[in-house]
N, C-alpha and C. Protein backbone atom coordinates (compact mmCIF):
# COMPACT_ATOMS: atom_id res chain seq x y z
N UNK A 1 14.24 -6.10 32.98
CA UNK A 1 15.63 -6.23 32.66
C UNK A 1 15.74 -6.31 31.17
N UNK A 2 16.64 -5.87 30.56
CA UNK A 2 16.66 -5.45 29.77
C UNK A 2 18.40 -6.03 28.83
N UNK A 3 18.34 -6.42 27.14
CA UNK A 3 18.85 -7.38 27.20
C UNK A 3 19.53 -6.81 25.52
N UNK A 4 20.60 -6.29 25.25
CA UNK A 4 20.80 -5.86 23.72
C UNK A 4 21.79 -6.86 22.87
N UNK A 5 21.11 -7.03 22.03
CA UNK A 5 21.62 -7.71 21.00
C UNK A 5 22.29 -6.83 19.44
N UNK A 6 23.87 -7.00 19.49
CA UNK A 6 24.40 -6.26 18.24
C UNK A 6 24.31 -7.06 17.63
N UNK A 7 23.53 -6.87 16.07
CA UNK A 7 23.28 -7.50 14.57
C UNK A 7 24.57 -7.26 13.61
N UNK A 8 25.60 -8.38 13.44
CA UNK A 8 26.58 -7.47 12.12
C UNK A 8 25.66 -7.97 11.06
N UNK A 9 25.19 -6.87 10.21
CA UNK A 9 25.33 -7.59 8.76
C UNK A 9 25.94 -6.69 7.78
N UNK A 10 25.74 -7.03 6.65
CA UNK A 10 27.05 -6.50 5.96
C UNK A 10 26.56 -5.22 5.53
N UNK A 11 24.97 -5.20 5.44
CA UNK A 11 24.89 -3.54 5.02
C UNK A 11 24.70 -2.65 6.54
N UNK A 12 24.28 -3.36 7.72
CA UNK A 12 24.10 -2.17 8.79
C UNK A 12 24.03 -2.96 9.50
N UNK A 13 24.02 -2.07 11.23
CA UNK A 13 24.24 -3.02 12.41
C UNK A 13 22.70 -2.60 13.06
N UNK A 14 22.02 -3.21 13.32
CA UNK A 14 21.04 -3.25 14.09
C UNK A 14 21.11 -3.39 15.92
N UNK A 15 20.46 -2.42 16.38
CA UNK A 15 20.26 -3.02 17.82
C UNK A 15 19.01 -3.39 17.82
N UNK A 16 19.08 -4.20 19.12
CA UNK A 16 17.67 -5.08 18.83
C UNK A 16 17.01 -5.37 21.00
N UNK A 17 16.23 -4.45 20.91
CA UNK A 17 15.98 -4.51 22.46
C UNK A 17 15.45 -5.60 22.80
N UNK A 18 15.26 -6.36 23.90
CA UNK A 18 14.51 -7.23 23.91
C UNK A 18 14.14 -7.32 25.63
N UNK A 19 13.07 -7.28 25.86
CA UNK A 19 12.73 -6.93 27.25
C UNK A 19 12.11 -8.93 27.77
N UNK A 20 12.90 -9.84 28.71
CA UNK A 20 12.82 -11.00 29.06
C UNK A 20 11.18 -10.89 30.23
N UNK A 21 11.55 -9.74 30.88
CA UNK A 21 10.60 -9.80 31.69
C UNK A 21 8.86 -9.16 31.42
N UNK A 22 8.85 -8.63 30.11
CA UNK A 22 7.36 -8.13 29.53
C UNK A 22 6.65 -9.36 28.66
N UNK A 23 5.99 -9.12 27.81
CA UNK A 23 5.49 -10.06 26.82
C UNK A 23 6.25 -11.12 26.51
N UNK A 24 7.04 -10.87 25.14
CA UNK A 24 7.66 -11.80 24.60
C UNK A 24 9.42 -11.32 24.60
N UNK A 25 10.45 -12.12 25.33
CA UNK A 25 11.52 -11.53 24.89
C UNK A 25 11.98 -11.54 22.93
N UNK A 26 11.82 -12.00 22.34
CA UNK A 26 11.44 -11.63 20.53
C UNK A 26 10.19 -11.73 20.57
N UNK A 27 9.52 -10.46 20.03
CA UNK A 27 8.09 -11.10 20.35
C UNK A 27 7.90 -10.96 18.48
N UNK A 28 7.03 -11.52 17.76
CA UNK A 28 6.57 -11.48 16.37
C UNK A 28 6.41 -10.21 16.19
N UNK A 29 5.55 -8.91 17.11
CA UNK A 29 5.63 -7.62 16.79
C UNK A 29 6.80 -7.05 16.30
N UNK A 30 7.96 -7.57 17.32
CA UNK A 30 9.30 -6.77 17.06
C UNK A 30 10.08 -7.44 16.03
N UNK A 31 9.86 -8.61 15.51
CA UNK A 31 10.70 -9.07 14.51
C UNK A 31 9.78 -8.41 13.02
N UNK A 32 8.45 -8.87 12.96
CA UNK A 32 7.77 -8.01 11.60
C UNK A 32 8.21 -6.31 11.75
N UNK A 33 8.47 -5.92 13.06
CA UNK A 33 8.50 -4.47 13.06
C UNK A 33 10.17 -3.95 12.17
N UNK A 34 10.69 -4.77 12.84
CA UNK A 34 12.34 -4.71 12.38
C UNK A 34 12.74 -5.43 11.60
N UNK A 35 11.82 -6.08 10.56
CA UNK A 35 11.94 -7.25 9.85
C UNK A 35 13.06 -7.71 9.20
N UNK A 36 13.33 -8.75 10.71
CA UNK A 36 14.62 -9.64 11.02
C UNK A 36 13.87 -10.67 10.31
N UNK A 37 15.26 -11.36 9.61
CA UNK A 37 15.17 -12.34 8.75
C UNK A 37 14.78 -13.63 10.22
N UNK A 38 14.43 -14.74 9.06
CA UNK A 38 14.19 -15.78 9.89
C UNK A 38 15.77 -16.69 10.61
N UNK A 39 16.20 -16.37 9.93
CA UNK A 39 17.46 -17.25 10.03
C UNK A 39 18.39 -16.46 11.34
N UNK A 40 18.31 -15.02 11.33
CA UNK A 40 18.84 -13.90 12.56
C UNK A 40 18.26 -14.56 13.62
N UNK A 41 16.71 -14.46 13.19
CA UNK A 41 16.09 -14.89 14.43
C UNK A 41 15.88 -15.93 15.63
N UNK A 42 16.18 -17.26 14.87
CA UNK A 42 16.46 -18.59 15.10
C UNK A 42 18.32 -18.13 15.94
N UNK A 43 19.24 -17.44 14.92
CA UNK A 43 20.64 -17.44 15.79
C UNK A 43 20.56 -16.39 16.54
N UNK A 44 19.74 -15.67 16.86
CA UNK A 44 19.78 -15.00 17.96
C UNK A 44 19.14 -15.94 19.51
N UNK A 45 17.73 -15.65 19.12
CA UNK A 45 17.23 -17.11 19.90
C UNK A 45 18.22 -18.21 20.65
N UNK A 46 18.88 -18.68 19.57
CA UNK A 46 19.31 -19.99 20.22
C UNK A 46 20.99 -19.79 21.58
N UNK A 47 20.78 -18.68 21.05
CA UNK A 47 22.43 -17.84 21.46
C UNK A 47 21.74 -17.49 23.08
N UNK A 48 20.41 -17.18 22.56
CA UNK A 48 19.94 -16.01 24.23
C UNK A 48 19.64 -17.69 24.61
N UNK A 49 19.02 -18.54 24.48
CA UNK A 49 18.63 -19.77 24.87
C UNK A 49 19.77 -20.69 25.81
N UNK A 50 20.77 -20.30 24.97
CA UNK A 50 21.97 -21.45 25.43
C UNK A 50 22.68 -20.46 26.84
N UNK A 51 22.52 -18.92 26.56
CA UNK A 51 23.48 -18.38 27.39
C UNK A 51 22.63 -18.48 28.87
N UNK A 52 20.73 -18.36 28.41
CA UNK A 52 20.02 -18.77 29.98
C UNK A 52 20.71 -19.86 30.82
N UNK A 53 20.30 -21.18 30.06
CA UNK A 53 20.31 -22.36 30.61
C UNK A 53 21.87 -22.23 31.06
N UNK A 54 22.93 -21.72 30.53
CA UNK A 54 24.08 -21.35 31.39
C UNK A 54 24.31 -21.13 32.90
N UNK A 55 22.99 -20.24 32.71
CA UNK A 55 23.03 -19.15 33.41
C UNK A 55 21.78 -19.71 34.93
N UNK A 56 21.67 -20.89 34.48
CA UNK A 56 20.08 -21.39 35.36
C UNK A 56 19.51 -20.71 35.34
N UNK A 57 18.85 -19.54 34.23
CA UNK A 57 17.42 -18.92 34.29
C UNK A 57 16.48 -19.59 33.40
N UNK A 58 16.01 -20.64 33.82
CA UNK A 58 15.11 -21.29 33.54
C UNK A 58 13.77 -20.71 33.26
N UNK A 59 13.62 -20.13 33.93
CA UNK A 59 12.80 -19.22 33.47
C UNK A 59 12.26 -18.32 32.24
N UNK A 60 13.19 -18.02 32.28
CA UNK A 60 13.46 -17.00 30.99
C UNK A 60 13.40 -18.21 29.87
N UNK A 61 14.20 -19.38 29.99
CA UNK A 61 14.37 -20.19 28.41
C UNK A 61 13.01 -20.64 28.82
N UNK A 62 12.11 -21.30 29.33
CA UNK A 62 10.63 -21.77 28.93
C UNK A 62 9.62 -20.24 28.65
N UNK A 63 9.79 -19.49 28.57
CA UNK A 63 9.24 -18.05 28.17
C UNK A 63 9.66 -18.45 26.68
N UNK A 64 10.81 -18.02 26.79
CA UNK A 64 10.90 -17.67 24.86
C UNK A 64 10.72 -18.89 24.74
N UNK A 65 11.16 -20.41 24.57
CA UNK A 65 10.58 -21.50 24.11
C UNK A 65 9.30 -21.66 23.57
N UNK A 66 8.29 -21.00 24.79
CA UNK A 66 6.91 -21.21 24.61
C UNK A 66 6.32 -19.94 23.45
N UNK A 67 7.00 -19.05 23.67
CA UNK A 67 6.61 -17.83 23.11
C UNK A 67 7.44 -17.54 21.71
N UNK A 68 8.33 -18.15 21.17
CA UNK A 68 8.90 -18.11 19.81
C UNK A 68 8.86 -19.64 19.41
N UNK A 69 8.51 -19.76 18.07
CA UNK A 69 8.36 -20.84 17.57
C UNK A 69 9.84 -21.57 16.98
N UNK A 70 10.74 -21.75 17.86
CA UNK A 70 12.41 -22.39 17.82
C UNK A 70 11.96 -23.66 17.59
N UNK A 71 12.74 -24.22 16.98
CA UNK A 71 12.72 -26.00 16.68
C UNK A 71 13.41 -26.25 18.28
N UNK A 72 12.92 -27.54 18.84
CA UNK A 72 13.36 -27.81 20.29
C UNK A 72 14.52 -28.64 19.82
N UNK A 73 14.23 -29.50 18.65
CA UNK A 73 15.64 -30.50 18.05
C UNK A 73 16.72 -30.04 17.58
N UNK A 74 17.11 -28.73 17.63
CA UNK A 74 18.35 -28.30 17.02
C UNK A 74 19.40 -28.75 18.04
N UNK A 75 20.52 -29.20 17.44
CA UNK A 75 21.66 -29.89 18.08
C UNK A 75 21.90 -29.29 19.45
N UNK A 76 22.12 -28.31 19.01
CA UNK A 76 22.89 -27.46 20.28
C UNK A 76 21.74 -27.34 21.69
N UNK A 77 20.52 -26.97 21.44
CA UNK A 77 18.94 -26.67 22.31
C UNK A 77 19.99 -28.17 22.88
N UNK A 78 19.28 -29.04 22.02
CA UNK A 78 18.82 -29.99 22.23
C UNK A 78 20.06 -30.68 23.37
N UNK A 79 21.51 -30.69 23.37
CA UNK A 79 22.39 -30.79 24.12
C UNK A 79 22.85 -30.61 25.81
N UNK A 80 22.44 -29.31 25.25
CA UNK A 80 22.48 -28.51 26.59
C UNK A 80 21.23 -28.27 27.54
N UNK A 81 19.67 -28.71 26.91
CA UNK A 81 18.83 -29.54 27.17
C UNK A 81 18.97 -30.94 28.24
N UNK A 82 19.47 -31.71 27.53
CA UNK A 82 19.61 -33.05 27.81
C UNK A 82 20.48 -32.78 29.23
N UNK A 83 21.98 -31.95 29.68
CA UNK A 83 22.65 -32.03 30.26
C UNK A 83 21.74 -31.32 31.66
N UNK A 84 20.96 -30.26 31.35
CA UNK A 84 20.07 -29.44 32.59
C UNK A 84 19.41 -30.82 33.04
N UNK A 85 18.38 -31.59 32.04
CA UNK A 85 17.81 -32.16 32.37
C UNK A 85 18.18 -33.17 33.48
N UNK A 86 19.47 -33.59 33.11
CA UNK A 86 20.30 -35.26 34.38
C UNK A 86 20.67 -34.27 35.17
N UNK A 87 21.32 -32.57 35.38
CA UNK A 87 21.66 -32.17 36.51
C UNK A 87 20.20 -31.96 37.12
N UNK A 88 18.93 -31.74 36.68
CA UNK A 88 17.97 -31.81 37.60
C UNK A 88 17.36 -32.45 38.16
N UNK A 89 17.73 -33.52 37.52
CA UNK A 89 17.16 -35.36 38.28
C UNK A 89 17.98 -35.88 38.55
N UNK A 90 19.82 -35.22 38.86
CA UNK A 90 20.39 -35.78 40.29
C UNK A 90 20.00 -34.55 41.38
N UNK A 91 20.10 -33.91 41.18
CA UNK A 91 19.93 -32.62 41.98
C UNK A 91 18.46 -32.83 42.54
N UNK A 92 17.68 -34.10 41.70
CA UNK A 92 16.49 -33.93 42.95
C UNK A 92 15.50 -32.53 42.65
N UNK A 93 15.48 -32.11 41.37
CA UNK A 93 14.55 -30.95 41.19
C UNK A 93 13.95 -32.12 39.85
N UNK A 94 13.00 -32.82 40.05
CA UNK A 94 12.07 -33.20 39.37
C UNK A 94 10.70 -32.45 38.37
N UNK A 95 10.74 -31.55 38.82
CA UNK A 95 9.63 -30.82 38.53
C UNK A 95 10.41 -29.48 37.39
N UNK A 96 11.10 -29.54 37.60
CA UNK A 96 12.13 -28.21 36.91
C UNK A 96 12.98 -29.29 35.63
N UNK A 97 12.87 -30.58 35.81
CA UNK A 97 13.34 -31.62 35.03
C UNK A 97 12.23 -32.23 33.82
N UNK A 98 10.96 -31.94 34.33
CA UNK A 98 9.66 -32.08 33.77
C UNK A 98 9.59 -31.19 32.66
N UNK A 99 10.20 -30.02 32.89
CA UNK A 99 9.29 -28.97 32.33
C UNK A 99 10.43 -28.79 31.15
N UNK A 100 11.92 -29.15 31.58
CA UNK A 100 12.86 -29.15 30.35
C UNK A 100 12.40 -30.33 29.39
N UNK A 101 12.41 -31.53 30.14
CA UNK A 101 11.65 -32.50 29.36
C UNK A 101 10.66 -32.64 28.21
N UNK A 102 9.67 -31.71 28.51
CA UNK A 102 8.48 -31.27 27.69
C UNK A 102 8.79 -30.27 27.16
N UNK A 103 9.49 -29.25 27.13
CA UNK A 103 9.65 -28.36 26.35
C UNK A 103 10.58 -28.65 25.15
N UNK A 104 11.48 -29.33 25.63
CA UNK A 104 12.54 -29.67 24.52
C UNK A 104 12.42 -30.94 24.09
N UNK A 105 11.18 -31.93 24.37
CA UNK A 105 10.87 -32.96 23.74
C UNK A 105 12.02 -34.38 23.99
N UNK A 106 12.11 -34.46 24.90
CA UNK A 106 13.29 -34.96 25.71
C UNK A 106 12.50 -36.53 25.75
N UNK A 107 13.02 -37.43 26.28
CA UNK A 107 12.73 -38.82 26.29
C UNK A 107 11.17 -38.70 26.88
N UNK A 108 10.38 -39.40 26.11
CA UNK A 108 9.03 -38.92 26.90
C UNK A 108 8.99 -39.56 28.45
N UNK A 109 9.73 -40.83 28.37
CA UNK A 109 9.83 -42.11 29.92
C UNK A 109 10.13 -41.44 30.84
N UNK A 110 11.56 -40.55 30.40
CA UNK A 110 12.40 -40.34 31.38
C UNK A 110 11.64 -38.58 32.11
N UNK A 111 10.77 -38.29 31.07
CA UNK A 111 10.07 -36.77 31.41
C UNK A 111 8.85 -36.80 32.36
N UNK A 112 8.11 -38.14 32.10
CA UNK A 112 7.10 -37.99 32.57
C UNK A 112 7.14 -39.10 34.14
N UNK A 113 8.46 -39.62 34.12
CA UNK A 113 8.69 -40.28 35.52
C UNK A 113 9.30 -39.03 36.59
N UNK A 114 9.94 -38.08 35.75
CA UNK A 114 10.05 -36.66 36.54
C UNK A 114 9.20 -35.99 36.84
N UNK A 115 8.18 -35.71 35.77
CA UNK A 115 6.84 -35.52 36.53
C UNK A 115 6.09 -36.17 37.63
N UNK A 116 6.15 -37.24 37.20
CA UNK A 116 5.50 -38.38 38.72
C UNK A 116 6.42 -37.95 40.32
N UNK A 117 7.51 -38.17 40.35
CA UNK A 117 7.88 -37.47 41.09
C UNK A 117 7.99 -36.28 41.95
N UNK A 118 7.60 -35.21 40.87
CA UNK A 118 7.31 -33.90 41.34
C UNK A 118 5.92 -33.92 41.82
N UNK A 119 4.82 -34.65 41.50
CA UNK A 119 3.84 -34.64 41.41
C UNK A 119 3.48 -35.18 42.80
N UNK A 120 3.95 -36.72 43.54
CA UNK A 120 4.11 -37.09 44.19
C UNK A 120 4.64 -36.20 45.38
N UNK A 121 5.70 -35.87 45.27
CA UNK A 121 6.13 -34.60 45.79
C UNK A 121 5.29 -33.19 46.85
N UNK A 122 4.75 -32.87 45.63
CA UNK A 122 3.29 -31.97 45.85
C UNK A 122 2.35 -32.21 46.43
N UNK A 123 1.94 -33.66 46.46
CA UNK A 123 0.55 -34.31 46.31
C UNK A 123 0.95 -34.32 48.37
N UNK A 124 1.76 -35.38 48.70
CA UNK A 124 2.38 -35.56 49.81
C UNK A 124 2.27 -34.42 50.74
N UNK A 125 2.89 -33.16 50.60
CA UNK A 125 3.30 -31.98 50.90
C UNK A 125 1.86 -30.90 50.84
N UNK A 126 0.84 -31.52 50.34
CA UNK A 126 -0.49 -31.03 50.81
C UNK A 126 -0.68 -30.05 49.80
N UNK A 127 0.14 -29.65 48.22
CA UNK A 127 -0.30 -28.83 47.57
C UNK A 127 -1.09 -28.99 46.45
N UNK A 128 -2.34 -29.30 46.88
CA UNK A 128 -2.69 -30.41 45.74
C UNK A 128 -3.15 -29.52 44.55
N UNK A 129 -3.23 -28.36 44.78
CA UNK A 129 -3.26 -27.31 43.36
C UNK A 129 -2.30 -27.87 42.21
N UNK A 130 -1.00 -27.28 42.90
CA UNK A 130 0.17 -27.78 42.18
C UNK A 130 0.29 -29.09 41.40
N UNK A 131 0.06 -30.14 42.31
CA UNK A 131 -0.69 -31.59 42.20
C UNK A 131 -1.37 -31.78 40.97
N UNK A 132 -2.13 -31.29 40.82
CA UNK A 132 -3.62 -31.31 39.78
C UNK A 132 -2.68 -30.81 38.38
N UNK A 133 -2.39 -29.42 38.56
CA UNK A 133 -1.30 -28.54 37.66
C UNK A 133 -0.52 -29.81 37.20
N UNK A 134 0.05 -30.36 37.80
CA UNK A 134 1.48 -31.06 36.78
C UNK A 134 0.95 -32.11 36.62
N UNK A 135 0.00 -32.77 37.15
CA UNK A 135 -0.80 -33.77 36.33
C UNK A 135 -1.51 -33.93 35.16
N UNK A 136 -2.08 -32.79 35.05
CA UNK A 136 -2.70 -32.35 33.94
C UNK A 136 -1.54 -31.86 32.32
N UNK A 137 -0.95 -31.25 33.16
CA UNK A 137 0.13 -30.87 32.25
C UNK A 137 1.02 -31.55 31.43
N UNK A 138 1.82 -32.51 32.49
CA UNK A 138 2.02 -33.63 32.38
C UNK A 138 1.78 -34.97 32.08
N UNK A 139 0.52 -34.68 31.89
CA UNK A 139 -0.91 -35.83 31.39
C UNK A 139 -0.01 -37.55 31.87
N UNK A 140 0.22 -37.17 33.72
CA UNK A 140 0.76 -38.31 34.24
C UNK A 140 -0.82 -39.23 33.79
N UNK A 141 -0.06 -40.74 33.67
CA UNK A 141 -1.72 -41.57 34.13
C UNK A 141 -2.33 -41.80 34.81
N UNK A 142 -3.51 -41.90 35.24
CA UNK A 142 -4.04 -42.56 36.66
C UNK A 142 -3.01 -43.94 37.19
N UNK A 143 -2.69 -44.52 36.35
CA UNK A 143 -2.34 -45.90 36.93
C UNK A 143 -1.07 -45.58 37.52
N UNK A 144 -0.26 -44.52 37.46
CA UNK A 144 0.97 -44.02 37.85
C UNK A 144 0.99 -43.07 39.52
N UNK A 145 -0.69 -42.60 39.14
CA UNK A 145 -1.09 -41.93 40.24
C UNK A 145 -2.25 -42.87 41.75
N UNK A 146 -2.80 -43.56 40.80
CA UNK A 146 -3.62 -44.21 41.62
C UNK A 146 -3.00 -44.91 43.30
N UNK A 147 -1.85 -45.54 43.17
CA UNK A 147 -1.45 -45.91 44.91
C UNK A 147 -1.55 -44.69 46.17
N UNK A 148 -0.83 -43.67 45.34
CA UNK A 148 -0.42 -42.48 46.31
C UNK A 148 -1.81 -42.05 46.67
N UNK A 149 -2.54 -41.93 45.11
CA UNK A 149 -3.72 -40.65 45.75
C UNK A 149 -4.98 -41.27 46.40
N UNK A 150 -4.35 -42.92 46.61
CA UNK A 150 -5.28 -43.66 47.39
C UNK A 150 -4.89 -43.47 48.91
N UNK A 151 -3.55 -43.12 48.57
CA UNK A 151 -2.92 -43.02 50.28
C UNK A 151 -3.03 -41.78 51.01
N UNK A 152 -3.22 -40.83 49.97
CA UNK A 152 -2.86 -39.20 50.53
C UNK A 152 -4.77 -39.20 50.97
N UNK A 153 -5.58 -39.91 49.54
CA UNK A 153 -6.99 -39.98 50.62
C UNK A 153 -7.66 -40.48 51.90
N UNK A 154 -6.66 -41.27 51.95
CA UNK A 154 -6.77 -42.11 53.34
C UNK A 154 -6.35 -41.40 54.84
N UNK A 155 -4.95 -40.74 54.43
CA UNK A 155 -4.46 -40.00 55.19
C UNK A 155 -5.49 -39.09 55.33
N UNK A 156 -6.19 -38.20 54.84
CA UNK A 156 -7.05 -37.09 54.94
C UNK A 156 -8.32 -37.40 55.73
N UNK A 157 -8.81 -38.45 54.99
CA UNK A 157 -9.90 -39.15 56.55
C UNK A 157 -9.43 -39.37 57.68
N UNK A 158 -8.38 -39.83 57.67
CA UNK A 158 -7.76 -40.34 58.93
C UNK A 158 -7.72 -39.13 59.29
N UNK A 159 -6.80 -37.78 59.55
CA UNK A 159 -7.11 -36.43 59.92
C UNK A 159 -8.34 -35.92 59.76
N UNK A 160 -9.04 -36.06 59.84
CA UNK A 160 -10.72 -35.43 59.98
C UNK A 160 -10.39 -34.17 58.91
N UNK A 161 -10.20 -34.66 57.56
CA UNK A 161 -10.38 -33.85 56.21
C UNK A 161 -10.91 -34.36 55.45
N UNK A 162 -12.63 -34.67 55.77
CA UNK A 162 -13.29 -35.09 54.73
C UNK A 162 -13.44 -34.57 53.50
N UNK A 163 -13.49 -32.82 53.62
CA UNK A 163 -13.38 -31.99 52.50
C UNK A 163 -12.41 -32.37 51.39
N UNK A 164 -10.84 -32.55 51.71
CA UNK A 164 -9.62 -32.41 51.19
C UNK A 164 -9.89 -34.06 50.53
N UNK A 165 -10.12 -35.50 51.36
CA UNK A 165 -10.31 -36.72 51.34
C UNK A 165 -11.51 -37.20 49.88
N UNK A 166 -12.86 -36.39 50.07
CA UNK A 166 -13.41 -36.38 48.87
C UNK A 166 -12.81 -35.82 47.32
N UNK A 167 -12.42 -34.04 47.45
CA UNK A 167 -11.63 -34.18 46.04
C UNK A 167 -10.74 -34.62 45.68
N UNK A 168 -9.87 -35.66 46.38
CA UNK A 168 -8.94 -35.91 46.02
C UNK A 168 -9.01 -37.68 45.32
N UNK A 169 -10.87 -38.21 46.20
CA UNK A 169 -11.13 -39.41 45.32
C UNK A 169 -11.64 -38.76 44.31
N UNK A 170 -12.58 -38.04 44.42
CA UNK A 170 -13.28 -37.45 42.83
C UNK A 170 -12.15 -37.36 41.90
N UNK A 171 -10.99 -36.41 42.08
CA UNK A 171 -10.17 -36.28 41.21
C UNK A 171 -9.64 -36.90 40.44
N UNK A 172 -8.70 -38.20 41.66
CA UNK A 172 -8.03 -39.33 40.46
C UNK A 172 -8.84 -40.35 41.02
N UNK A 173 -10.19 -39.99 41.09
CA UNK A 173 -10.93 -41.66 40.72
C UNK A 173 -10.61 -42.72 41.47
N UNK A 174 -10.27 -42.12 42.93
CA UNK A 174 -10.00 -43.10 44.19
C UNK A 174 -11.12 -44.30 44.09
N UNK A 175 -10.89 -45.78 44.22
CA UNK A 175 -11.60 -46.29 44.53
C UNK A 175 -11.46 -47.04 45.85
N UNK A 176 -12.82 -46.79 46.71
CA UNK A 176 -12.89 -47.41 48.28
C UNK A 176 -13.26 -48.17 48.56
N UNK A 177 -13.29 -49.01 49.46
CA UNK A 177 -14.26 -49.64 49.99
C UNK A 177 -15.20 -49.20 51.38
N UNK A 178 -16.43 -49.72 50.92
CA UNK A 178 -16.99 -49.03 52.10
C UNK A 178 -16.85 -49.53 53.37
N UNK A 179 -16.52 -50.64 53.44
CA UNK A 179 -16.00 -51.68 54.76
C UNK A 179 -14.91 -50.49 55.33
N UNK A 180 -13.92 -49.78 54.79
CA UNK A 180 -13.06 -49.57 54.68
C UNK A 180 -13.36 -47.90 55.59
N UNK A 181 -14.04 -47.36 54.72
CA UNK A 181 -15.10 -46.24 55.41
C UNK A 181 -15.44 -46.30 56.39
N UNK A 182 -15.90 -46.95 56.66
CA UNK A 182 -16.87 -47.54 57.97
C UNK A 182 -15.83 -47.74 59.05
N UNK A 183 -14.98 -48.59 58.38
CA UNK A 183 -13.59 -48.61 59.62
C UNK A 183 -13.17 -47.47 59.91
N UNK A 184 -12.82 -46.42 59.08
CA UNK A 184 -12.43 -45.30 59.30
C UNK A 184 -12.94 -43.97 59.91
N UNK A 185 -14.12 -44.51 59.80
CA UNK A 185 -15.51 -43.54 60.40
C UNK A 185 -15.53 -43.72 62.19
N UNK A 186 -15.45 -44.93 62.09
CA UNK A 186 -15.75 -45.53 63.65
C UNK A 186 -14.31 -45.63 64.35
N UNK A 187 -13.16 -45.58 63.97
CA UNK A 187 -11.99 -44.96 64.39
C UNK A 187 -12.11 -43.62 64.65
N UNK A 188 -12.20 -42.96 63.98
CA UNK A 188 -12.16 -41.31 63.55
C UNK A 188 -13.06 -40.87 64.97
N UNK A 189 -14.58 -41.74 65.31
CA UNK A 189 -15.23 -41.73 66.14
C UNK A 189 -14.70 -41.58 67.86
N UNK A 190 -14.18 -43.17 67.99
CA UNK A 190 -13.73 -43.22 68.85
C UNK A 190 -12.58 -43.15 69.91
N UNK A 191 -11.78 -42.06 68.77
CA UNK A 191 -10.21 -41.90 68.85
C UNK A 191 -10.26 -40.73 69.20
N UNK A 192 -11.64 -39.66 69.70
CA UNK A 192 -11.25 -38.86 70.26
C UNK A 192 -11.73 -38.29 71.07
């Protein structure tokens, strides 16, 4: 999809293609190629930025975010930022609240308890790829993670998923008891 931007300036009008769904929608090639000032570039940017998040293509604004070097603190980002962010943590999209959070440098408390959530979320719901992904990303703490991923390991023994039950202590550093094992072993045993 495909996305044109008219340039007025006072000596000529530039078109300026910009493809959202290839590389970079501004990518550094095309600005040294067409060598757009810095200042175009930033008000173009922030124009395609504000009209996404309008637009809920979220998508598209963590692309160019990540991929053009925009200040995340400019008033306006930063506004209409903040407002996605509370519609996605009433709306219950935690994980889509995370990622505005961190990108636009948003309250770190309020970003990384959206992460816990999403994370939790995942973890619960058996995707523990995902799980791992926004943990890492999110550089949640163990101590934030440790109850659940003591519980989601427990649950997994208890279902005869020793496989799933081990990486998931290896991972966040489950600690067991072996009394505890043993109970669970000799249940697991005789329960079926």
């Amino acid at each position: 999809f495909l996305s044109f931007f008219f340039f007025n300036d006072t000596a000529t009008t530039e078109i300026y293609t910009l493809s959202l769904h290839d590389a970079l929608p501004i990518s550094p090639d095309i600005i040294k190629e067409y060598n757009i000032p810095k200042d175009k570039v930033i008000e173009i940017t922030n124009k395609l930025i504000i009209d996404r998040f309008e637009k809920s293509q979220f998508e598209d604004v963590f692309h160019i975010m990540k991929n053009i070097k925009i200040n995340p603190n400019r008033e306006e980002l930063k506004e209409i930022a903040q407002k996605k962010f509370s519609d996605a943590i009433s709306n219950n999209k935690n994980e889509l609240a995370a990622e505005i959070g961190k990108i636009f440098k948003l309250d770190e408390k309020s970003t990384r308890k959206a992460a816990y959530q999403a994370w939790v979320r995942q973890i619960r719901n058996g995707r523990y790829d995902k799980a791992t992904q926004l943990r890492k990303e999110h550089r949640i703490p163990a101590k934030m993670t440790k109850k659940v991923a003591h519980e989601i390991y427990k649950y997994n023994l208890e279902i005869s998923r020793p496989d799933i039950a081990k990486r998931i202590r290896n991972e966040y550093a489950v600690k067991f008891n072996i009394m505890d094992i043993i109970k669970e072993l000799f249940e697991r045993i005789f329960k079926r």
